[in-house]
C-alpha atoms as a PDB file:
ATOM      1  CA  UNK A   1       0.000   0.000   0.000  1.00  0.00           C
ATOM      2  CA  UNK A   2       1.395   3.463  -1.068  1.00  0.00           C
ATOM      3  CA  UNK A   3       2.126   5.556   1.692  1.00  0.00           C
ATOM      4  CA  UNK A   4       0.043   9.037   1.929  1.00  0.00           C
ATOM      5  CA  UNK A   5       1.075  12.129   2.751  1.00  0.00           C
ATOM      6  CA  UNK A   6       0.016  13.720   5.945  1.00  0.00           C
ATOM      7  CA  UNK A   7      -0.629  17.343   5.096  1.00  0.00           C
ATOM      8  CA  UNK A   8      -0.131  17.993   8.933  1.00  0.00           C
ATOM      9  CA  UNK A   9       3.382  16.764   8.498  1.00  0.00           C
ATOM     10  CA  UNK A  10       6.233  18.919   8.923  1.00  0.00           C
ATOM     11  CA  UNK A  11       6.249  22.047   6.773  1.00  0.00           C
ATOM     12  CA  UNK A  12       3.309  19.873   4.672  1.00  0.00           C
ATOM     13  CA  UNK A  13       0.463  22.492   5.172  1.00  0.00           C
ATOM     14  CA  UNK A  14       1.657  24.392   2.182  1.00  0.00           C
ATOM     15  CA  UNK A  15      -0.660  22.791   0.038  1.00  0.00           C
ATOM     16  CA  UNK A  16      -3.551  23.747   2.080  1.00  0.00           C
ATOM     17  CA  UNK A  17      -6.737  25.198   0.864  1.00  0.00           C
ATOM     18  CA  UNK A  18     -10.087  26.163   2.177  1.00  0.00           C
ATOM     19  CA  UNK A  19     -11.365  26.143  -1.523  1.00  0.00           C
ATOM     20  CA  UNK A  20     -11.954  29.890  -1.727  1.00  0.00           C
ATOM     21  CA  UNK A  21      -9.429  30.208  -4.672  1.00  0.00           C
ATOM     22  CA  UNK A  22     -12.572  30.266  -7.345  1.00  0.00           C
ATOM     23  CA  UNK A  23     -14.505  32.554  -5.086  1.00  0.00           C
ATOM     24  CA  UNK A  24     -14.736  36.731  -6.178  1.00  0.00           C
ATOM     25  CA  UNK A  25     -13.144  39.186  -3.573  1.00  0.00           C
ATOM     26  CA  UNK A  26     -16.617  39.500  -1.972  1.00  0.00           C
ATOM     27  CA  UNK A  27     -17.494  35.752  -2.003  1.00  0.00           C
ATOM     28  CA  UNK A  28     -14.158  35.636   0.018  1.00  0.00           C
ATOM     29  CA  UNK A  29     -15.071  38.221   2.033  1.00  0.00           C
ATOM     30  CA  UNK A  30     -18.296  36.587   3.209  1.00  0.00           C
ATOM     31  CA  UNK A  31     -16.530  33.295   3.622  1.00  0.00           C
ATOM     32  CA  UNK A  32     -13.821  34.824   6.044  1.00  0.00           C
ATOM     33  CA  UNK A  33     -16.970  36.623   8.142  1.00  0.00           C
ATOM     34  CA  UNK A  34     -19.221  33.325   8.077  1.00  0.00           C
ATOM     35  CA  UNK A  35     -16.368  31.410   9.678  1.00  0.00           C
ATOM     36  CA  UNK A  36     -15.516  34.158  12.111  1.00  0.00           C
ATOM     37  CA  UNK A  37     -19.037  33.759  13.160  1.00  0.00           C
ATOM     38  CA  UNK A  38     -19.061  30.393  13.934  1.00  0.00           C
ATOM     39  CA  UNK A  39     -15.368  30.735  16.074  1.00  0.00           C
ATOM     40  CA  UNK A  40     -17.216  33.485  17.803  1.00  0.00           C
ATOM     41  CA  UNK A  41     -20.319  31.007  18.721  1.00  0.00           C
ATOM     42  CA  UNK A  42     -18.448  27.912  19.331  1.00  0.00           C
ATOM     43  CA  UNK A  43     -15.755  29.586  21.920  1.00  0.00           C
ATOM     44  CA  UNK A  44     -18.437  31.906  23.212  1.00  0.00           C
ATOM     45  CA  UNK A  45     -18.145  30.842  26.668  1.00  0.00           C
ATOM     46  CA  UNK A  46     -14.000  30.495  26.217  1.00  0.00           C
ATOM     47  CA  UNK A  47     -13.919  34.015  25.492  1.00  0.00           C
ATOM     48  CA  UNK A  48     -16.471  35.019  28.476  1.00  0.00           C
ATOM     49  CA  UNK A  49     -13.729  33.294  31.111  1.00  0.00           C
ATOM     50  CA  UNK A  50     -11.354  36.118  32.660  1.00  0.00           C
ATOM     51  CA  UNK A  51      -7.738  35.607  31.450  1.00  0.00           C
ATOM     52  CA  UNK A  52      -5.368  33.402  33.053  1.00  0.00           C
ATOM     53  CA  UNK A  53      -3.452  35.856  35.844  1.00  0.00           C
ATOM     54  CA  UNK A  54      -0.142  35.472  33.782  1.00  0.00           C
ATOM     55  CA  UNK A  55      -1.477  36.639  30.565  1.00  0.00           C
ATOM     56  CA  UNK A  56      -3.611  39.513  33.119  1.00  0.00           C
ATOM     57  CA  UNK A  57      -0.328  40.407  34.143  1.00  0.00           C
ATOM     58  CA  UNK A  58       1.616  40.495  30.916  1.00  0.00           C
ATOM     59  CA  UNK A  59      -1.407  42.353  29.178  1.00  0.00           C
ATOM     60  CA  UNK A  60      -0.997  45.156  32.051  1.00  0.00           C
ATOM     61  CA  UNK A  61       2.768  45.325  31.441  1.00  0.00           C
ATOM     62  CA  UNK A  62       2.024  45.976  27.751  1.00  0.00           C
ATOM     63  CA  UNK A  63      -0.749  48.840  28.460  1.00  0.00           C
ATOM     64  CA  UNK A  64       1.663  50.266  31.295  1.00  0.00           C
ATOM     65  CA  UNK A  65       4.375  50.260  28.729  1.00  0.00           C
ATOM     66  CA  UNK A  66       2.051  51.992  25.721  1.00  0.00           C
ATOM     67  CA  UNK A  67       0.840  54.606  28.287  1.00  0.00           C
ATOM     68  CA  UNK A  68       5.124  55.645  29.138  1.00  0.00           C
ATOM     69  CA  UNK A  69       5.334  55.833  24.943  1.00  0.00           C
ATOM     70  CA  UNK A  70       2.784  58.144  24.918  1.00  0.00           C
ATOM     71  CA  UNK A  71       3.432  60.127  27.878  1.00  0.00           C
ATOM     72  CA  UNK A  72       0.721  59.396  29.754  1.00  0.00           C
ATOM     73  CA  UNK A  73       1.603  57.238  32.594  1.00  0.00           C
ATOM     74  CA  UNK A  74       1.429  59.658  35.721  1.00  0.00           C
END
């Protein structure tokens, strides 16, 4: 039996397609937004949990750090 290529294999995803290739800019377009609706209703309740306190933290360090750029940290 010939062996198949996993196209999960290393570096192998580069032949990956979603099949939008034949669809117009705006057929694309409504693709990419129907599929962002359905991440957005199946990790719903993900995305209602607070954040992990390291990534809290690290998020605060980044906002601290935007605010000195900008002058505004007091």
């Amino acid at each position: 039996m010939p062996k198949r290529h996993h196209p999960y294999a290393a570096g192998g995803n580069a032949g990956w397609s979603i099949g939008s290739n034949g669809l117009t800019a705006a057929g694309q377009s409504e693709l990419l937004k129907d599929l962002g609706r359905q991440l957005q209703h199946n990790y719903q309740g993900i995305l209602k949990e607070p954040a992990p306190d390291r990534i809290r933290q690290l998020l605060e360090r980044l906002e601290r750090a935007h605010r000195r750029e900008r002058g505004e940290d007091h």
